[in-house]
Protein backbone atom coordinates (compact mmCIF):
# COMPACT_ATOMS: atom_id res chain seq x y z
CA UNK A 1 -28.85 28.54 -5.20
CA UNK A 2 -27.18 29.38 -8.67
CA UNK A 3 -23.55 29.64 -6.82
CA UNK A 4 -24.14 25.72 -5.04
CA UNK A 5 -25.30 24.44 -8.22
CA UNK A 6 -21.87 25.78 -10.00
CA UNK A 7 -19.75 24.76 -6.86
CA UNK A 8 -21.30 21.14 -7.42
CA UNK A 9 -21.16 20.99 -11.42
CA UNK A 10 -17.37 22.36 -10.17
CA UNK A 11 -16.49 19.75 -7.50
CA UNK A 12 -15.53 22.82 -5.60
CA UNK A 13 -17.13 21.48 -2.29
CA UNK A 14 -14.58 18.80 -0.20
CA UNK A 15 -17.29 16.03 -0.98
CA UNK A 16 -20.27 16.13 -2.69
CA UNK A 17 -23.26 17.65 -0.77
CA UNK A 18 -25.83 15.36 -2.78
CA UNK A 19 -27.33 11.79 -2.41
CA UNK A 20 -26.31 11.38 -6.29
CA UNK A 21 -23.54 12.07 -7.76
CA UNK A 22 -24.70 12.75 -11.41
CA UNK A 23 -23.82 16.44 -11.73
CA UNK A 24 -21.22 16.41 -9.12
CA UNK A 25 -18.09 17.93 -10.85
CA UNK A 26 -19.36 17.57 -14.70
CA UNK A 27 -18.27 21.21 -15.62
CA UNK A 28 -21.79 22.37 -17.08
CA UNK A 29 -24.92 21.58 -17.39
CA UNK A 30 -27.86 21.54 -20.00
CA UNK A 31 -31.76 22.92 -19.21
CA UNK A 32 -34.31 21.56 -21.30
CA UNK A 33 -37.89 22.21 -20.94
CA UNK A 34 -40.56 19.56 -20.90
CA UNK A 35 -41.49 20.58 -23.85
CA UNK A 36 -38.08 19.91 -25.83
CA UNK A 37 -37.69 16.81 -23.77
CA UNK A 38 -40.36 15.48 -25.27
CA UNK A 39 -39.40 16.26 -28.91
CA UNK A 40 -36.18 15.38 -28.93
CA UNK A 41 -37.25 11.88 -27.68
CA UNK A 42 -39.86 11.83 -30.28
CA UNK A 43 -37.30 12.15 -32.83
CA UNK A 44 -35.54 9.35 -31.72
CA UNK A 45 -32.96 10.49 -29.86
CA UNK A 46 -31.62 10.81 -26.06
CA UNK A 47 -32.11 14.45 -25.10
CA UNK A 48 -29.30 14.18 -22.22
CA UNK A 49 -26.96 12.25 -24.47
CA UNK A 50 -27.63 13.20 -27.96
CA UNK A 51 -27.26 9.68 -28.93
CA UNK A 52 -29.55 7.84 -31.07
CA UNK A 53 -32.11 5.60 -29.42
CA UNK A 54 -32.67 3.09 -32.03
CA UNK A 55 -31.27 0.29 -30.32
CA UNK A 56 -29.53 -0.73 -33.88
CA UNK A 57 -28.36 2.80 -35.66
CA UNK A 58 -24.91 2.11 -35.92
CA UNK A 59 -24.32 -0.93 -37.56
């Protein structure tokens, strides 16, 4: 399972073998518990992106 997961995040298949193409060839990934999830958005902030939520924060 680990070795399809890195062939996907790798584009290393001829077309991608999933319905969505999120991961397909995005060179790695990031694993955060529910538990950080949920933090991280508490603080404001995207916990896939790292971007600020506040619809306003940079101006």
């Amino acid at each position: 399972m680990a070795e399809f997961v890195l062939r996907v995040l790798r584009s290393d298949f001829d077309e991608c073998p999933l319905s969505v193409t999120t991961l397909w060839g995005r060179g790695t990934a990031r694993f955060l518990n529910f538990r950080d999830e949920e933090r991280i958005l508490d603080e404001g902030v995207d916990p896939w992106t790292g971007e600020s939520m506040a619809p306003f924060a940079d101006l």
